[in-house]
C-alpha atoms as a PDB file:
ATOM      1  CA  UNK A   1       0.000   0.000   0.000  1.00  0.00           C
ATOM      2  CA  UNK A   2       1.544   3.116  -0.878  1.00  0.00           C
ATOM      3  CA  UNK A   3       1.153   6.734   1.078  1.00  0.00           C
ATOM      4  CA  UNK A   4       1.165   9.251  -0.941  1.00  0.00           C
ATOM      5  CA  UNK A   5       2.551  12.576  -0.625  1.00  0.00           C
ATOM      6  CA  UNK A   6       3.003  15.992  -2.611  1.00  0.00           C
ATOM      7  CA  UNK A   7       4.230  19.568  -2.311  1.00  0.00           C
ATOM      8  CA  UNK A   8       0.791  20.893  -0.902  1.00  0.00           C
ATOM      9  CA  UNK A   9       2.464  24.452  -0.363  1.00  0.00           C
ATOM     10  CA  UNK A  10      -0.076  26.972  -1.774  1.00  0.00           C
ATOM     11  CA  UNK A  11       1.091  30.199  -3.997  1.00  0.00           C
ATOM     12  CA  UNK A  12       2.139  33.439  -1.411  1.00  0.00           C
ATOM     13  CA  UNK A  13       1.254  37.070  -2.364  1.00  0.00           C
ATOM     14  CA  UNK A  14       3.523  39.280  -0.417  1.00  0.00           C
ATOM     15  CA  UNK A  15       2.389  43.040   1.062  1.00  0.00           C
ATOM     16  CA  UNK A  16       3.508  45.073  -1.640  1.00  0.00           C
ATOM     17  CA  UNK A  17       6.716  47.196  -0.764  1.00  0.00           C
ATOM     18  CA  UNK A  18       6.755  50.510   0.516  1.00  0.00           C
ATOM     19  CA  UNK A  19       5.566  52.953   3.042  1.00  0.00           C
ATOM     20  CA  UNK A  20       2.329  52.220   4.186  1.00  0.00           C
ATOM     21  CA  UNK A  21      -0.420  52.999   6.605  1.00  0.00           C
ATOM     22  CA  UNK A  22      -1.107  50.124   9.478  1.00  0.00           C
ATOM     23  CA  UNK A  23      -3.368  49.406  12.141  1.00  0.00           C
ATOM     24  CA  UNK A  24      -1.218  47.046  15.287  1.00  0.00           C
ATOM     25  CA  UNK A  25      -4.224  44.311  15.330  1.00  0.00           C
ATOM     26  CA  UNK A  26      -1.968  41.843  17.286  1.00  0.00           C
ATOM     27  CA  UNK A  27       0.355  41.875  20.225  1.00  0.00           C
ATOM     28  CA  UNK A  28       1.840  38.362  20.879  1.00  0.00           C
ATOM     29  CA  UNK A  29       3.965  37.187  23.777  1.00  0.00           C
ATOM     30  CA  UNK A  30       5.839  34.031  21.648  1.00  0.00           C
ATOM     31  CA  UNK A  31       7.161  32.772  25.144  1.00  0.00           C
ATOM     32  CA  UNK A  32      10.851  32.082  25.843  1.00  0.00           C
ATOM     33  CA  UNK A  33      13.007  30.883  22.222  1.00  0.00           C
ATOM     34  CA  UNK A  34      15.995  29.049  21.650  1.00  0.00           C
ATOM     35  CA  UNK A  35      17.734  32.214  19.803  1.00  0.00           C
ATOM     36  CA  UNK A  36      21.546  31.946  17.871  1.00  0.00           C
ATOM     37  CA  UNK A  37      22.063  34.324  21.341  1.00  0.00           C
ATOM     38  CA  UNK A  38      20.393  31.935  23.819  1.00  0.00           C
ATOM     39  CA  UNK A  39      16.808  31.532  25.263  1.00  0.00           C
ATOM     40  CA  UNK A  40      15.550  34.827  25.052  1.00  0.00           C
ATOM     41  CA  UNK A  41      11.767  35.839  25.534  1.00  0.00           C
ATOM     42  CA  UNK A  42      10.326  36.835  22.264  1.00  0.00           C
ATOM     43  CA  UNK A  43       6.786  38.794  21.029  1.00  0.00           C
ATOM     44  CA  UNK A  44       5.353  39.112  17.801  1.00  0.00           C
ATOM     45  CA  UNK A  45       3.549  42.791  16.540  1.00  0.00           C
ATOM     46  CA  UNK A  46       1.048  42.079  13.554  1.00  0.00           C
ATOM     47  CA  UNK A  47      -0.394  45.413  11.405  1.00  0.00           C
ATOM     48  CA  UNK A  48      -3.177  45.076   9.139  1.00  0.00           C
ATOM     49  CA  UNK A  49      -1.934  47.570   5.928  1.00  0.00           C
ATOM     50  CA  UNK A  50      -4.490  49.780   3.735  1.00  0.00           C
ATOM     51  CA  UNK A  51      -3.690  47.482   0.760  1.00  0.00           C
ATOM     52  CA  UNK A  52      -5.837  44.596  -0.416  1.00  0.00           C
ATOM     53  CA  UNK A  53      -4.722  40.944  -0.776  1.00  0.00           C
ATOM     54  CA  UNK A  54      -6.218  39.354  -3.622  1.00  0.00           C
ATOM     55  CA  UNK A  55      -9.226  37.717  -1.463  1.00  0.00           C
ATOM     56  CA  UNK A  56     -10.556  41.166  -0.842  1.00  0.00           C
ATOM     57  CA  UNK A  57      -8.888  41.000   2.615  1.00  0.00           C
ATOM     58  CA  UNK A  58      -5.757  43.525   4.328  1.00  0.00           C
ATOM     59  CA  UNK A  59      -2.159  42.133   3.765  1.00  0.00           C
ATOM     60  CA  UNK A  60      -1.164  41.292   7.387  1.00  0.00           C
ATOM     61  CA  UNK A  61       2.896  41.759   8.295  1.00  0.00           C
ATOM     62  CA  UNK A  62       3.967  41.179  11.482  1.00  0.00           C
ATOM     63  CA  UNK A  63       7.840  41.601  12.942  1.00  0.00           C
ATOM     64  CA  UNK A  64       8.986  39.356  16.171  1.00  0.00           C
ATOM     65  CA  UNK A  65      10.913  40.742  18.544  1.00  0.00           C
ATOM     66  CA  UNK A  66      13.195  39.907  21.508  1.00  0.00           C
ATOM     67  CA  UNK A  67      11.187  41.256  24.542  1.00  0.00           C
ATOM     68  CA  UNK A  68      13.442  43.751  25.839  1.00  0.00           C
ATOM     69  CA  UNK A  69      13.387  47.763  26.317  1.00  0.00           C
ATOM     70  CA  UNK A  70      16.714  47.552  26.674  1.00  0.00           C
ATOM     71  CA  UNK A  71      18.277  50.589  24.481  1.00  0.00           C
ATOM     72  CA  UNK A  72      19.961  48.595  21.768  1.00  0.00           C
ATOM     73  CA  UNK A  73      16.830  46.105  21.419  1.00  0.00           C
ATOM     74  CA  UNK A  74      14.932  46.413  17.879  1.00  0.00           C
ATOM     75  CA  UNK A  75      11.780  46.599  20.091  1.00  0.00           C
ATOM     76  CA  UNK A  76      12.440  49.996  21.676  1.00  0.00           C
ATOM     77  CA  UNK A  77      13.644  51.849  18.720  1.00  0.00           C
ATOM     78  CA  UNK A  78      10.884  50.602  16.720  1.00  0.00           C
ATOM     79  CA  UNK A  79       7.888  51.589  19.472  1.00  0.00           C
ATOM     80  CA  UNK A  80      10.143  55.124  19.943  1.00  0.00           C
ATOM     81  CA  UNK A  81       9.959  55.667  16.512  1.00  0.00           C
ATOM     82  CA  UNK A  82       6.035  54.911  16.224  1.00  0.00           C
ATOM     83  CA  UNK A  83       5.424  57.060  18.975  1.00  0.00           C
ATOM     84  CA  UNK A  84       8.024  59.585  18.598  1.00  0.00           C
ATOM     85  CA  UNK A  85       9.349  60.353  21.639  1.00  0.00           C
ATOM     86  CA  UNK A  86      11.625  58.499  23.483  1.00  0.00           C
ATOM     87  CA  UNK A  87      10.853  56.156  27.129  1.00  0.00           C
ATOM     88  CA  UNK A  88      10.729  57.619  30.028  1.00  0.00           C
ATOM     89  CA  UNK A  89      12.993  56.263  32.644  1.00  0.00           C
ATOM     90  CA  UNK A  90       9.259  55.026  34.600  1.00  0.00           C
ATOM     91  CA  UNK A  91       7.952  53.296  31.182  1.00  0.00           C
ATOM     92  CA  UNK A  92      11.260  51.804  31.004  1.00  0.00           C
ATOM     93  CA  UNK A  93      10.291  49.326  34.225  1.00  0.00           C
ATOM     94  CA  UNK A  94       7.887  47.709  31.942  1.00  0.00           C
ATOM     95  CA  UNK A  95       5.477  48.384  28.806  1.00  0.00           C
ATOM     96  CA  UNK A  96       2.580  46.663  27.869  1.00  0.00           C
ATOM     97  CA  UNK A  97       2.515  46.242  24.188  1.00  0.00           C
ATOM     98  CA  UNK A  98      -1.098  44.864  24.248  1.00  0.00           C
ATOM     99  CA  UNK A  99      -1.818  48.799  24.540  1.00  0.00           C
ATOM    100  CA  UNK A 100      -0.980  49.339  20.856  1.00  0.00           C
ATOM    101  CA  UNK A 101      -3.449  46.971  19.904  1.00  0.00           C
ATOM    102  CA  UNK A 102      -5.477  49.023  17.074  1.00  0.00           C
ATOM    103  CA  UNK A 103      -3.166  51.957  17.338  1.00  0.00           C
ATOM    104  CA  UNK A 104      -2.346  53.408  13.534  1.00  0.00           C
ATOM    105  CA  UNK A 105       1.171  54.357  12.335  1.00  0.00           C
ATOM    106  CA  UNK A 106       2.928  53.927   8.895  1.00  0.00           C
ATOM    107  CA  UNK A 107       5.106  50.321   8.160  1.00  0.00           C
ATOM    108  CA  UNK A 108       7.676  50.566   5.517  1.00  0.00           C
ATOM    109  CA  UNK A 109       7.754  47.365   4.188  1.00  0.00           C
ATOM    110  CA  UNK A 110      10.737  45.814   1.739  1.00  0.00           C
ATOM    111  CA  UNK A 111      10.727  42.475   0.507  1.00  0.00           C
ATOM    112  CA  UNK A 112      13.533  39.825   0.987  1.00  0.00           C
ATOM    113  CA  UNK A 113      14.082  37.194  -1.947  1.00  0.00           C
ATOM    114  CA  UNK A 114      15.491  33.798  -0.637  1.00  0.00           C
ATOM    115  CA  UNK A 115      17.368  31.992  -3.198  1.00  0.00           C
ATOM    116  CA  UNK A 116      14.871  29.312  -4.155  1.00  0.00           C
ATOM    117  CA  UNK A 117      12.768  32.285  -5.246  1.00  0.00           C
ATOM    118  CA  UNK A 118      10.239  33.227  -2.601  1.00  0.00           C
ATOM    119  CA  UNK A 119       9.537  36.543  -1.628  1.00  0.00           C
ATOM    120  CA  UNK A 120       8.640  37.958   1.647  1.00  0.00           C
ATOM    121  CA  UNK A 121       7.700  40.967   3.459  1.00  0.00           C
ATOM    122  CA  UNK A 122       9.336  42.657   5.988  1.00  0.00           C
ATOM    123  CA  UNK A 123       8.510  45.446   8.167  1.00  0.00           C
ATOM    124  CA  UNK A 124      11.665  47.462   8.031  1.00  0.00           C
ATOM    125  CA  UNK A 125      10.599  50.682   9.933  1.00  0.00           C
ATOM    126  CA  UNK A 126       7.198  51.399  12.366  1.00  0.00           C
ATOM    127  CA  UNK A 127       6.620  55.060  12.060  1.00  0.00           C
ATOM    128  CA  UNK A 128       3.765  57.695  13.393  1.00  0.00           C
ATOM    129  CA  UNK A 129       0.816  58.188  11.437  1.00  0.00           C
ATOM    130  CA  UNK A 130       1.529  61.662   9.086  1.00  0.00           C
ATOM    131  CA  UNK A 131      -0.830  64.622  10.544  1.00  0.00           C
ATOM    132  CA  UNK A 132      -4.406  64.745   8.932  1.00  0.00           C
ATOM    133  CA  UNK A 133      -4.607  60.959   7.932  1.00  0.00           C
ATOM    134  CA  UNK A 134      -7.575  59.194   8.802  1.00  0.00           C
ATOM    135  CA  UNK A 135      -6.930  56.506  11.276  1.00  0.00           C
ATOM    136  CA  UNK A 136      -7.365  52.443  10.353  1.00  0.00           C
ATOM    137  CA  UNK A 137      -9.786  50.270  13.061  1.00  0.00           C
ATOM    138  CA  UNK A 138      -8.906  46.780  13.037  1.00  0.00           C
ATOM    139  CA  UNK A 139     -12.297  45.097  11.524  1.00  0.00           C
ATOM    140  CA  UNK A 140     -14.756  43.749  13.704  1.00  0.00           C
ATOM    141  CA  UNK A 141     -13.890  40.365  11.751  1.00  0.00           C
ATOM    142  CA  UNK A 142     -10.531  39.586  12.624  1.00  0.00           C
ATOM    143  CA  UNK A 143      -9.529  37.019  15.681  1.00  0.00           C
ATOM    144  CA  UNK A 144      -6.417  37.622  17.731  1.00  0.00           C
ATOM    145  CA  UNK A 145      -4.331  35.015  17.984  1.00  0.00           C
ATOM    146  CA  UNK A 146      -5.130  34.721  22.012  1.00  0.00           C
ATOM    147  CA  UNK A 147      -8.917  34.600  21.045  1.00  0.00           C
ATOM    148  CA  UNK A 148      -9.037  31.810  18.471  1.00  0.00           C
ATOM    149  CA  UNK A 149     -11.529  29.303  19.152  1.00  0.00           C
ATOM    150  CA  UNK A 150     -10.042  25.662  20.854  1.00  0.00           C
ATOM    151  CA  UNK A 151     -12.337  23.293  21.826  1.00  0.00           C
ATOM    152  CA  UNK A 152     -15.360  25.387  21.661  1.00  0.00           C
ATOM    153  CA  UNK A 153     -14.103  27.773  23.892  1.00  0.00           C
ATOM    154  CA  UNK A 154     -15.877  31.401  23.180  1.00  0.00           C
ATOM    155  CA  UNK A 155     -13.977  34.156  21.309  1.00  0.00           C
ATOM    156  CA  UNK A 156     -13.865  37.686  22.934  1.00  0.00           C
ATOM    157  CA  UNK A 157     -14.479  40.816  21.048  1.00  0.00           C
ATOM    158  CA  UNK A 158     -11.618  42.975  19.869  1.00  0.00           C
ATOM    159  CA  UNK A 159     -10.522  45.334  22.156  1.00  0.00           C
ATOM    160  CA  UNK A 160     -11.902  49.461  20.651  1.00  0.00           C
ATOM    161  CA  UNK A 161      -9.623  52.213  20.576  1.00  0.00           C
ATOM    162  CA  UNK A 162     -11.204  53.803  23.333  1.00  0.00           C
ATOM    163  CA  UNK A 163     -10.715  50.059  26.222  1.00  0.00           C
ATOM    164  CA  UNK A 164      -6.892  50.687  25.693  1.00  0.00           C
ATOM    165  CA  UNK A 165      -4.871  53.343  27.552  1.00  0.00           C
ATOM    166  CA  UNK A 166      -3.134  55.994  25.168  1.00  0.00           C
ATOM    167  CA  UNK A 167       0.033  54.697  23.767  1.00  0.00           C
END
């Protein structure tokens, strides 16, 4: 009896390149990880971009992160760039990053080619939202990653703008 198997992988459409406007619609603590540096604790930030996919649906990027505020960590010049102002020696004792959960800024996104030919996208910079541009919601459709459905347990709505404390 044979048991048959085949490349299953389906076709990937990368988020176009460029500088684009994002809604965070996902802060997610990725527990500790076995890094090239050691265990280190690691968290994922997903954005939702103002450009379609071709199901009708926002390109998603996300960018993982080591889970420090340290001043050298990618984490805290990326959130002190989106905000635009630097921490505060009190924030620096610890951050909540499930506050920028439907917060808006601008991703600038370039693409990386491996060499068997697939493209992705990565989120090179997190920037503020320019002046006068109308802010993103995350749609009332989408599921965080903490409030997917296992074993019929309920989903809970997605936090609104005005739940969260100001980032």
């Amino acid at each position: 009896m044979a048991i048959m198997v085949a490349d299953n992988s389906k076709t990937f459409v990368p988020a176009p390149e460029g500088l684009h406007q994002a809604v965070c619609c996902d802060a997610i603590d990725l527990g500790v990880v076995e890094t090239k540096f050691g265990a280190k604790p690691r968290v994922e930030l997903r954005w939702l971009i103002n450009e379609l996919n071709e199901d009708g649906r926002l390109f998603m990027v996300s960018k993982k992160y080591t889970a420090s505020l340290n001043e050298k960590a990618s984490l805290r010049q990326d959130l002190e760039a989106w905000r635009g102002k630097k921490f505060t020696k009190p924030e620096l004792k610890g951050f909540d990053i499930e506050q920028l959960v439907g917060v808006n800024c601008q991703v600038q996104i370039v693409h990386a080619v491996l060499d068997d030919g697939r493209t992705f996208a990565n989120v090179k910079a997190v920037v503020p939202l320019a002046k006068g541009m109308q802010k993103m919601t995350v749609p009332d459709d989408f599921v965080r990653k903490v409030d997917r459905v296992i074993d019929d347990v309920s989903l809970s709505p997605v936090p609104q703008a005005e739940d969260r404390v100001p980032f």
